[in-house]
Protein backbone atom coordinates (compact mmCIF):
# COMPACT_ATOMS: atom_id res chain seq x y z
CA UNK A 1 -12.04 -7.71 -7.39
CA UNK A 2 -12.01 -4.11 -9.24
CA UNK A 3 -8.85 -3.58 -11.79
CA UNK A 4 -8.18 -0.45 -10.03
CA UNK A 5 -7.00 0.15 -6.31
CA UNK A 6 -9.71 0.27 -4.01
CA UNK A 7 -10.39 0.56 0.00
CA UNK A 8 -11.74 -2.36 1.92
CA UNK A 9 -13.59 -0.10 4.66
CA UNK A 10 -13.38 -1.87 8.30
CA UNK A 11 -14.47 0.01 11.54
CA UNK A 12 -14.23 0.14 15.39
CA UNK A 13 -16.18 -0.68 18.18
CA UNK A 14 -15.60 0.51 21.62
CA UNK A 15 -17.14 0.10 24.88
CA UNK A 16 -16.52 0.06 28.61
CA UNK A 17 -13.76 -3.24 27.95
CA UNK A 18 -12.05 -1.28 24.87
CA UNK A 19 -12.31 -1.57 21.72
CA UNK A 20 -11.67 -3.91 18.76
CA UNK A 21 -11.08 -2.64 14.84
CA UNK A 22 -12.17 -4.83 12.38
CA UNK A 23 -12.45 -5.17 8.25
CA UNK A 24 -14.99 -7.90 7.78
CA UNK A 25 -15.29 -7.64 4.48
CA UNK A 26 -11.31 -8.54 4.01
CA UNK A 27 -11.05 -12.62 3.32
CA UNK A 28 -7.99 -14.68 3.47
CA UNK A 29 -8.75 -15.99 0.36
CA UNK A 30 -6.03 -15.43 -2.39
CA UNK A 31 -3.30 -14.72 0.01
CA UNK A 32 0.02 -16.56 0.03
CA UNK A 33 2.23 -14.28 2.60
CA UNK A 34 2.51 -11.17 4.25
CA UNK A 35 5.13 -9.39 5.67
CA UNK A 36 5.16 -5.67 7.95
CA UNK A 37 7.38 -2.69 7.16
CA UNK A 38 8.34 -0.19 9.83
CA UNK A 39 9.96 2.34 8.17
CA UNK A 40 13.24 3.83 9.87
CA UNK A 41 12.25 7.28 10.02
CA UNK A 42 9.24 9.70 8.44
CA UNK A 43 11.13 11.59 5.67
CA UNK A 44 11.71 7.95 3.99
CA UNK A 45 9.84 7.20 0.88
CA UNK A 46 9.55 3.40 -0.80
CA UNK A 47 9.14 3.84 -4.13
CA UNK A 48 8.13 2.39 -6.97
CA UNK A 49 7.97 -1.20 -7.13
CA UNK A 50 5.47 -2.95 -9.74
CA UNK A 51 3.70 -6.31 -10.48
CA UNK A 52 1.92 -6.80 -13.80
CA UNK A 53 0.34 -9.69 -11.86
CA UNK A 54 0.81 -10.08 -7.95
CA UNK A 55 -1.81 -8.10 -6.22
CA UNK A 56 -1.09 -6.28 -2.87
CA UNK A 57 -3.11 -5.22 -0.03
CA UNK A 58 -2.19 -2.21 2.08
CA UNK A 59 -3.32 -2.51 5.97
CA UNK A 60 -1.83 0.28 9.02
CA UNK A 61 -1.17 -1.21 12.00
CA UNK A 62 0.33 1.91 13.71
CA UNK A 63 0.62 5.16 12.58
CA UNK A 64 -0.49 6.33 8.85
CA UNK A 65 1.17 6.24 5.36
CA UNK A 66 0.90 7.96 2.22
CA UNK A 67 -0.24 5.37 -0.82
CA UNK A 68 0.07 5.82 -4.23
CA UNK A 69 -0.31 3.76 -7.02
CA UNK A 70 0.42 4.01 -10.45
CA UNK A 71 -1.09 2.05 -13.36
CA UNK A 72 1.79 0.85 -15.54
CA UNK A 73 1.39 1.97 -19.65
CA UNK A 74 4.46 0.52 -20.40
CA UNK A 75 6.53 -1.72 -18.52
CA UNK A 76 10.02 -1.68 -20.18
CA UNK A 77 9.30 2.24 -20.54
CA UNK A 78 6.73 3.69 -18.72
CA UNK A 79 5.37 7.48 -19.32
CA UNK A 80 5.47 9.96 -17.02
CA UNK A 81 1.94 10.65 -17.06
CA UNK A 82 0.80 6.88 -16.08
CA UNK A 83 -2.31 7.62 -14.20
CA UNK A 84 -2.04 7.88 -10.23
CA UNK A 85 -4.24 6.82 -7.20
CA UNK A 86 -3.58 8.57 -4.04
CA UNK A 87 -4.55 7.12 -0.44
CA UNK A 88 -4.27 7.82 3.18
CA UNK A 89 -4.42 5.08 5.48
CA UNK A 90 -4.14 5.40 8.94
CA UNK A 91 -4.31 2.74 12.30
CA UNK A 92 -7.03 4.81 13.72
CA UNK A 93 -9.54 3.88 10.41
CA UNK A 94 -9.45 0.70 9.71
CA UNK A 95 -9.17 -0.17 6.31
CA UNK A 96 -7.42 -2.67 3.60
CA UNK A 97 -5.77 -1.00 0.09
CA UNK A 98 -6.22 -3.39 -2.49
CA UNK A 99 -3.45 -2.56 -5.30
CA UNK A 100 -4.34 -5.44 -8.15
CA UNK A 101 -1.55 -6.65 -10.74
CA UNK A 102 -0.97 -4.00 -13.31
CA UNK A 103 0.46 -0.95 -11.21
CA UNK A 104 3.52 -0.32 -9.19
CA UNK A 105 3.22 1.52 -5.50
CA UNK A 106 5.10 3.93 -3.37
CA UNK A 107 4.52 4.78 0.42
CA UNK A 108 6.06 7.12 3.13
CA UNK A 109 4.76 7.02 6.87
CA UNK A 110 3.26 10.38 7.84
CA UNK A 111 4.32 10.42 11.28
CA UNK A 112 7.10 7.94 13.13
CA UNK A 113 6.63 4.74 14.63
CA UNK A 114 4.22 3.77 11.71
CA UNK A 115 3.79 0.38 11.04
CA UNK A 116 2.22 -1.25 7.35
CA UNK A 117 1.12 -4.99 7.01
CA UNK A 118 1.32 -6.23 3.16
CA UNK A 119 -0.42 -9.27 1.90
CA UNK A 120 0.51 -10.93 -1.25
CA UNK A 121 -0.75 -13.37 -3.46
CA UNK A 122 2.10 -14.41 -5.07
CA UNK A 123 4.91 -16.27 -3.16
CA UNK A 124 8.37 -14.66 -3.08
CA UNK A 125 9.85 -16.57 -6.01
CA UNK A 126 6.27 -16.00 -7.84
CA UNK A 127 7.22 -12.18 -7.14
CA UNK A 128 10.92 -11.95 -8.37
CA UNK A 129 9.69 -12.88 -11.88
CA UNK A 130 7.12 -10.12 -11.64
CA UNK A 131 9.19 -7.33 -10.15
CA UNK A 132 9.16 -3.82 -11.71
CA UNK A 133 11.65 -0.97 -10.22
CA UNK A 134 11.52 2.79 -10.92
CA UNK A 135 13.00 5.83 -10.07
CA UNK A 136 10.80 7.01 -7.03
CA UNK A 137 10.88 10.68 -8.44
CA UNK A 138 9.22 9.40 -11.39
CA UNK A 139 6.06 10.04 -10.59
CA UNK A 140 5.31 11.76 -7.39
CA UNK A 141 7.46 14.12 -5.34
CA UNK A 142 7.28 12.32 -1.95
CA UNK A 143 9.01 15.73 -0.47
CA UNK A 144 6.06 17.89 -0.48
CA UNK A 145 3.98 15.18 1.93
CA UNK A 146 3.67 16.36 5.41
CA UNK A 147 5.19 14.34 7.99
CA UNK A 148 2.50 14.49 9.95
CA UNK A 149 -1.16 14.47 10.33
């Protein structure tokens, strides 16, 4: 795995019975949980929660999302220029966000009833010892994201 966020590309095949989306490439491996966030509305942004260690992966069930993740300088005081990765993922291409252990991560849905899966590869006492909060106007103004796509 890269130390920098990267896309796991999947795709979809369709035919006369419907179709099926799949990320092949995606494995099980490292993963200890996941859990999916719906979020209430479209003007809602989640940000920024960091892991120096506990890697996530992003994957849209319904919907899309806004991604952004920021590699951590400092963790007790980090800069307002940390460095920042921006993705959007969306149901209709399937794909998996791999955010490794080192950065912290906002998202906003782009349009309602959007629906993100998170895997984890820390459990969820493994996480509290690695959780980082910040300000979500730290680094990105989440405001000037269109709801929609």
């Amino acid at each position: 795995m890269s130390n920098q966020p990267e896309i796991i590309s999947g795709a979809v095949h369709a035919d006369q019975r419907g179709s099926i989306s799949f990320i092949n490439d995606f494995t099980f491996a490292d993963i200890k949980r996941f859990y999916t966030i719906e979020p209430a509305d479209s003007t809602i942004a989640r940000a920024w929660q960091g892991h120096r260690h506990e890697s996530k992966w992003f994957h849209v069930i319904a919907g899309s999302f806004k991604v952004v993740a920021v590699k951590i300088d400092n963790w007790e005081n980090p800069s307002d220029g940390c460095e920042l990765f921006e993705y959007d993922l969306s149901a209709g291409s399937p794909a998996v966000l791999h955010i490794p252990g080192g950065y912290a991560n906002g998202f906003k849905a782009l349009e309602s009833g959007s629906r993100v899966m998170i895997f984890s590869d820390f459990t969820v006492q493994q996480s509290i010892g690695d959780d980082y909060r910040y300000d979500q106007n730290k680094w990105y103004n989440w405001n000037e994201i269109s709801n929609t796509i």
